[in-house]
C-alpha atoms as a PDB file:
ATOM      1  CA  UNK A   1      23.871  -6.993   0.596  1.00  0.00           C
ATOM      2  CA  UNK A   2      21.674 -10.288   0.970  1.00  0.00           C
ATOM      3  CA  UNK A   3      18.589  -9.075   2.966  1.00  0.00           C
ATOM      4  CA  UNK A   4      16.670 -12.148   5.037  1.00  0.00           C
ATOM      5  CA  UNK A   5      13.164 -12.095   4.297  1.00  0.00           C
ATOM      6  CA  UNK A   6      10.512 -11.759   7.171  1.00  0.00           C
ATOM      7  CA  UNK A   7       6.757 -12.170   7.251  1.00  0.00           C
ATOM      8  CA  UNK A   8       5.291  -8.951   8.262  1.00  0.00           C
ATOM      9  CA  UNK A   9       3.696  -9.199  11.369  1.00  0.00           C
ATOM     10  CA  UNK A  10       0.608  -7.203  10.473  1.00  0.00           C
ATOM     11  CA  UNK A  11      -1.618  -6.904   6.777  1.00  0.00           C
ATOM     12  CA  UNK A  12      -3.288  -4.260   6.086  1.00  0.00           C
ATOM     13  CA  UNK A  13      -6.146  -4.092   3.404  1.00  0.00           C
ATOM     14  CA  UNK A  14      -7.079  -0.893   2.119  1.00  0.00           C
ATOM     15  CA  UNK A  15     -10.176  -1.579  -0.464  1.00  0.00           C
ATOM     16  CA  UNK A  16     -10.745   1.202  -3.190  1.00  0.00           C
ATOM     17  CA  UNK A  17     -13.045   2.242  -5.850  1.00  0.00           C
ATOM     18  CA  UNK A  18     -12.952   5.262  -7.987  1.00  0.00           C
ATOM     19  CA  UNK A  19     -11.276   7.021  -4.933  1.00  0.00           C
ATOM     20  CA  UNK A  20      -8.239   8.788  -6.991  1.00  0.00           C
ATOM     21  CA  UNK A  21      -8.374  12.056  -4.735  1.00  0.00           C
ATOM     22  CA  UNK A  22      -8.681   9.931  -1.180  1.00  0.00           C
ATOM     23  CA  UNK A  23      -6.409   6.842  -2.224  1.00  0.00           C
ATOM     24  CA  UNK A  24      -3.372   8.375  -2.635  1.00  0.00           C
ATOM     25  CA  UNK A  25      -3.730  10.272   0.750  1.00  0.00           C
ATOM     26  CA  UNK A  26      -4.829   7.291   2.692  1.00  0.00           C
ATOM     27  CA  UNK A  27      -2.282   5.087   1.157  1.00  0.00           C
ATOM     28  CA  UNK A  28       0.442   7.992   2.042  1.00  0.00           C
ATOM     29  CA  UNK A  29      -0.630   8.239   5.853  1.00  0.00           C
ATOM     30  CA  UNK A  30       0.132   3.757   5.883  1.00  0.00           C
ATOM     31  CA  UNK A  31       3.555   4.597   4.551  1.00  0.00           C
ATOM     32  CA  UNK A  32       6.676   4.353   7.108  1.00  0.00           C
ATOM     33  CA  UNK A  33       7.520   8.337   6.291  1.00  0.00           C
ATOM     34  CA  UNK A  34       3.976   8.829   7.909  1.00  0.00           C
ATOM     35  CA  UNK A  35       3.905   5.943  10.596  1.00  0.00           C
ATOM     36  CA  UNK A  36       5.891   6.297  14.119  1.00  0.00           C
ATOM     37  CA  UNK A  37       7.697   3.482  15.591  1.00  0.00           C
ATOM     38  CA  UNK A  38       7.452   0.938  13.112  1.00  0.00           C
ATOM     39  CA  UNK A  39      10.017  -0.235   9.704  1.00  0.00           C
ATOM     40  CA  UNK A  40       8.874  -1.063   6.147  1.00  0.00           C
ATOM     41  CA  UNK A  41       9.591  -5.046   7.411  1.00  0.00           C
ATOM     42  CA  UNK A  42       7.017  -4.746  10.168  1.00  0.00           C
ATOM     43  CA  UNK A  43       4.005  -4.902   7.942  1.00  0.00           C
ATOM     44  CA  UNK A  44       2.193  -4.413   4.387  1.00  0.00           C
ATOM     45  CA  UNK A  45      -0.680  -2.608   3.080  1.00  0.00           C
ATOM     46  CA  UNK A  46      -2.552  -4.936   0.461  1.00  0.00           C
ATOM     47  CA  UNK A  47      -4.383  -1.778  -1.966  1.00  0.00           C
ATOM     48  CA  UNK A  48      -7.660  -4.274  -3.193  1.00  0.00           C
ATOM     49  CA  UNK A  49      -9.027  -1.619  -6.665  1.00  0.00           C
ATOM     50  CA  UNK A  50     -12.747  -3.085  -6.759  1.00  0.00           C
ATOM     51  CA  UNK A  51     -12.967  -1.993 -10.515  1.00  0.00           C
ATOM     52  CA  UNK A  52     -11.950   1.682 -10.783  1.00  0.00           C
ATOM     53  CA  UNK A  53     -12.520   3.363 -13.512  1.00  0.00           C
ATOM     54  CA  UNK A  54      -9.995   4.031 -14.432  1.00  0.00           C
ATOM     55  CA  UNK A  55      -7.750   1.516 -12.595  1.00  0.00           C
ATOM     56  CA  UNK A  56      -5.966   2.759  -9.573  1.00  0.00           C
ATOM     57  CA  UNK A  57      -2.480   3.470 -11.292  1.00  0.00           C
ATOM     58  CA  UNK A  58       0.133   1.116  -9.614  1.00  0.00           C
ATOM     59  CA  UNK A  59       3.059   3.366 -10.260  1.00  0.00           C
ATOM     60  CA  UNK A  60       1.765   5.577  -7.381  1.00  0.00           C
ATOM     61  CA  UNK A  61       2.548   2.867  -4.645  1.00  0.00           C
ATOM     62  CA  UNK A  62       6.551   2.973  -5.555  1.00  0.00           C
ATOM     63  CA  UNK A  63       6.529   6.316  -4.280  1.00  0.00           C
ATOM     64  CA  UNK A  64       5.712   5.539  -0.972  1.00  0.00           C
ATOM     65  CA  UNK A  65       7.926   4.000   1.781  1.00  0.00           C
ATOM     66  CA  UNK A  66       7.045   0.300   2.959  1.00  0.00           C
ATOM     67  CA  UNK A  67       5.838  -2.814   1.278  1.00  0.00           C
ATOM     68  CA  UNK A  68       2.633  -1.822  -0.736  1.00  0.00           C
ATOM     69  CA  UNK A  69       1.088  -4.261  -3.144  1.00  0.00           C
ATOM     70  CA  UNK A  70      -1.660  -3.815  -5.779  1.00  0.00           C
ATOM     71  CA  UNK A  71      -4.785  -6.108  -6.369  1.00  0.00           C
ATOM     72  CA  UNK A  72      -7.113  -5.300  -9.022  1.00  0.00           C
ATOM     73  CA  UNK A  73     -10.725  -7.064  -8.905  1.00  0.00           C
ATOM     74  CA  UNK A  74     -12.772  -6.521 -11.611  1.00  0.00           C
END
């Protein structure tokens, strides 16, 4: 199946730092299995780690459901 892409209509920039309890949970509730009314195409959460110690692991945003990316700024 050949999916068109699409610019989500909405970005979302969650900024963390050293927040390994709370960023998982606040990523979680800007997932589609958390969000009403809305699909994974509609937007995308940009996850900014300001130099976490340690780093924010990036395998944790392939667990939840919509387009999640990881920026690490040191």
């Amino acid at each position: 199946m050949i999916r068109s892409w699409r610019r989500p209509q909405l970005s979302v920039v969650v900024v963390i730092h050293n927040m390994a309890r709370e960023a998982p949970r606040t990523l979680y509730s800007l997932s589609t299995r958390y969000q009403r009314g809305v699909q994974a195409h509609d937007y995308e959460v940009i996850v900014v780690d300001s130099g976490s110690t340690p780093a924010f692991p990036a395998n944790q945003l392939q667990d939840l459901a919509g387009q999640f990316r990881l920026l690490r700024v040191s």
